[in-house]
C-alpha atoms as a PDB file:
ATOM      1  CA  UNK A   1      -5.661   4.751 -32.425  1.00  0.00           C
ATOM      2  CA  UNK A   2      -5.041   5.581 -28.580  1.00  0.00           C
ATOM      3  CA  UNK A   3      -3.629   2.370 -26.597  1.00  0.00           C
ATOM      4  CA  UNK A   4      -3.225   2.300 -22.737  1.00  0.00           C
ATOM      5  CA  UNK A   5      -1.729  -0.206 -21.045  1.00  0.00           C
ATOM      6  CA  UNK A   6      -1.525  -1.402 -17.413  1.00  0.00           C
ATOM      7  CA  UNK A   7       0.997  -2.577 -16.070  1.00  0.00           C
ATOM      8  CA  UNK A   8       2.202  -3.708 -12.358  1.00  0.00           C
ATOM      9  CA  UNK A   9       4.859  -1.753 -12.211  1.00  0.00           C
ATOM     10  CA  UNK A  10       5.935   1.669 -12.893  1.00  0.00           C
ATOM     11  CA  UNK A  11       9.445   3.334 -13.075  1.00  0.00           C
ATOM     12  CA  UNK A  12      11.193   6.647 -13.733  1.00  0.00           C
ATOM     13  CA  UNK A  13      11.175   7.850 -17.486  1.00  0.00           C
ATOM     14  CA  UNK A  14      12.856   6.002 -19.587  1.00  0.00           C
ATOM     15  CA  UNK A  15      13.915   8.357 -22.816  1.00  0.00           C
ATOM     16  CA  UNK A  16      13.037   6.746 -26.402  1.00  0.00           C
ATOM     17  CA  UNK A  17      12.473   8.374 -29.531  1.00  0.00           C
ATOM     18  CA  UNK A  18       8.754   8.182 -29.352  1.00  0.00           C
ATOM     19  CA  UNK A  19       8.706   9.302 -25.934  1.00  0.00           C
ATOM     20  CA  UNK A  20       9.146   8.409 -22.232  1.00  0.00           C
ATOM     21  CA  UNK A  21       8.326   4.810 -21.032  1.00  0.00           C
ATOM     22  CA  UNK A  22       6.639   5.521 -17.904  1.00  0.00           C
ATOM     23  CA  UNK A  23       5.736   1.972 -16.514  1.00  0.00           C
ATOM     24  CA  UNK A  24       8.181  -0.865 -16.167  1.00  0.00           C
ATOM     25  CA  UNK A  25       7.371  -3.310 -18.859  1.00  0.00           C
ATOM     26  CA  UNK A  26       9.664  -6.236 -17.301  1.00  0.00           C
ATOM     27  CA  UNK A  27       6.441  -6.211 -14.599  1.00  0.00           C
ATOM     28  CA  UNK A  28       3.082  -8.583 -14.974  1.00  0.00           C
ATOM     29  CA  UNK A  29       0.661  -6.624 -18.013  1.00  0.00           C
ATOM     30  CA  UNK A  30      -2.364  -6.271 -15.973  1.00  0.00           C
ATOM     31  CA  UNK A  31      -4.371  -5.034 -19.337  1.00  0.00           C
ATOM     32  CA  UNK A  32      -4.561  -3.494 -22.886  1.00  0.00           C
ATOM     33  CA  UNK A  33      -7.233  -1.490 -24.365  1.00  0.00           C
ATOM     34  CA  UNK A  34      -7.270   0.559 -27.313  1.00  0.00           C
ATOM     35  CA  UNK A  35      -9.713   3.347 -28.676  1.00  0.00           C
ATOM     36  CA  UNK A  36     -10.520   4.098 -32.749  1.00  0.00           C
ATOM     37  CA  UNK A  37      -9.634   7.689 -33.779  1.00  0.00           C
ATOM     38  CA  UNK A  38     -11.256  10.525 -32.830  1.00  0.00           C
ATOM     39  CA  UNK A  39     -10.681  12.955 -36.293  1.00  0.00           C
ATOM     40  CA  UNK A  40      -7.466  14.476 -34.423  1.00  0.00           C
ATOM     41  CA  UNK A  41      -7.370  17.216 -32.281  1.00  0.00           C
ATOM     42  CA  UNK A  42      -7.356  16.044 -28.465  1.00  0.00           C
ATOM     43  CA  UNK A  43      -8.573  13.204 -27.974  1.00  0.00           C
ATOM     44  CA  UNK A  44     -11.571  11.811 -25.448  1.00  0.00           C
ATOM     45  CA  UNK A  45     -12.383   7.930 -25.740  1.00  0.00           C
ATOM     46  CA  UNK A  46     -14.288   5.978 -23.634  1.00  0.00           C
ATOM     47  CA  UNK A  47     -12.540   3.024 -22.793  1.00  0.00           C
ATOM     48  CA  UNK A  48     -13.343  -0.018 -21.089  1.00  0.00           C
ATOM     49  CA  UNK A  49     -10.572  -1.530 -18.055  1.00  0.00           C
ATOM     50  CA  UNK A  50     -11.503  -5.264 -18.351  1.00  0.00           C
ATOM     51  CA  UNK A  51     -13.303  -6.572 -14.988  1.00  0.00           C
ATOM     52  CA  UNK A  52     -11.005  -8.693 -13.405  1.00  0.00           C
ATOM     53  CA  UNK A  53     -11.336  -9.814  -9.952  1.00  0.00           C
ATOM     54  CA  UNK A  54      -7.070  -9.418  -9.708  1.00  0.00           C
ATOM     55  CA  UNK A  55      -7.369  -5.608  -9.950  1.00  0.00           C
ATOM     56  CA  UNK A  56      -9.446  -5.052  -7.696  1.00  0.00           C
ATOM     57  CA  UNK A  57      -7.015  -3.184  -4.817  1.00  0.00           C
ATOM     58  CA  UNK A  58      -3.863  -3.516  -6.830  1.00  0.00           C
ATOM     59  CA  UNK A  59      -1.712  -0.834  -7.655  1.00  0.00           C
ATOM     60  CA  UNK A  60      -1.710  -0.076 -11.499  1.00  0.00           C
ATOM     61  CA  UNK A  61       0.843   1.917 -14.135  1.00  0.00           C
ATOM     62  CA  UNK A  62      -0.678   3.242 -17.122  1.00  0.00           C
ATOM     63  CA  UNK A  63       0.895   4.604 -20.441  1.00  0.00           C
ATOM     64  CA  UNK A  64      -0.990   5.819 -23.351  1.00  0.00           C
ATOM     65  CA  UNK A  65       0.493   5.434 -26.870  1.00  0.00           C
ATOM     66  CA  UNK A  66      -1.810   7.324 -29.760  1.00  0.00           C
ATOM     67  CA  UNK A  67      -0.365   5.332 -33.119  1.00  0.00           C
ATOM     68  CA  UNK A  68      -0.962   7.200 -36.615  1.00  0.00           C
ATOM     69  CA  UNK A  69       0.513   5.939 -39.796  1.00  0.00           C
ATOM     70  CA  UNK A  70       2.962   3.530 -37.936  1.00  0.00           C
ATOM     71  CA  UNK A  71       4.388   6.042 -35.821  1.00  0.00           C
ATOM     72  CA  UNK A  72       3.684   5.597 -31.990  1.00  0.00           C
ATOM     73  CA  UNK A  73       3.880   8.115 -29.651  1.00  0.00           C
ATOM     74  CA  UNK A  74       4.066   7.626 -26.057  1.00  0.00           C
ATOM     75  CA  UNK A  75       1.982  10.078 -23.998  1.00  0.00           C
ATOM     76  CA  UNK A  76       3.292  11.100 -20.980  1.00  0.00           C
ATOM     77  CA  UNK A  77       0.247  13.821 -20.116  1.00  0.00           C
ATOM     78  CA  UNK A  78      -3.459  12.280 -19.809  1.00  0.00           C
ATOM     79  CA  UNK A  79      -6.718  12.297 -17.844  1.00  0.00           C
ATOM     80  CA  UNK A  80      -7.087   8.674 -16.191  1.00  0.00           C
ATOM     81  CA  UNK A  81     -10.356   8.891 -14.806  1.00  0.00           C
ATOM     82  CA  UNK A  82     -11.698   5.097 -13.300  1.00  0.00           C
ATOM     83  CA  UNK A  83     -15.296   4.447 -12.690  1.00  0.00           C
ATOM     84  CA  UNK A  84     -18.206   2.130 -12.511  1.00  0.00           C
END
């Protein structure tokens, strides 16, 4: 499963086991949207950002996690590409 979050804020990497945090979780979640597995391998998923009317202008902070078996791993390397 692939997760990406958005969050208000972002912040230098923060070092964890399961990666680096790259956003600033102590700011307002903007949104959360997660994608099935792909079969492994890289992954490309479609994935809807909710429509709200409050991110419309505003700055946003991603992270993807990709969670297998319980482990999460925080990516710190992917294609964020926004359209309509």
């Amino acid at each position: 499963i692939t997760v990406i979050v958005g969050y208000s804020g972002g912040s230098s990497p923060i070092p964890t086991p399961m990666g680096e945090i790259l956003i600033d979780p102590t700011s307002n979640l903007l949104f959360t949207t997660l994608a099935v597995p792909d079969g492994g391998g890289i992954g490309h998923h479609s994935l809807a950002i909710p429509f709200l009317r409050d991110l419309i202008g505003q700055t946003v902070y991603t992270q993807a996690a990709a969670i297998d078996t319980g482990a999460i791993e925080l990516a710190n390397g992917y294609d964020l590409h926004l359209g309509l």
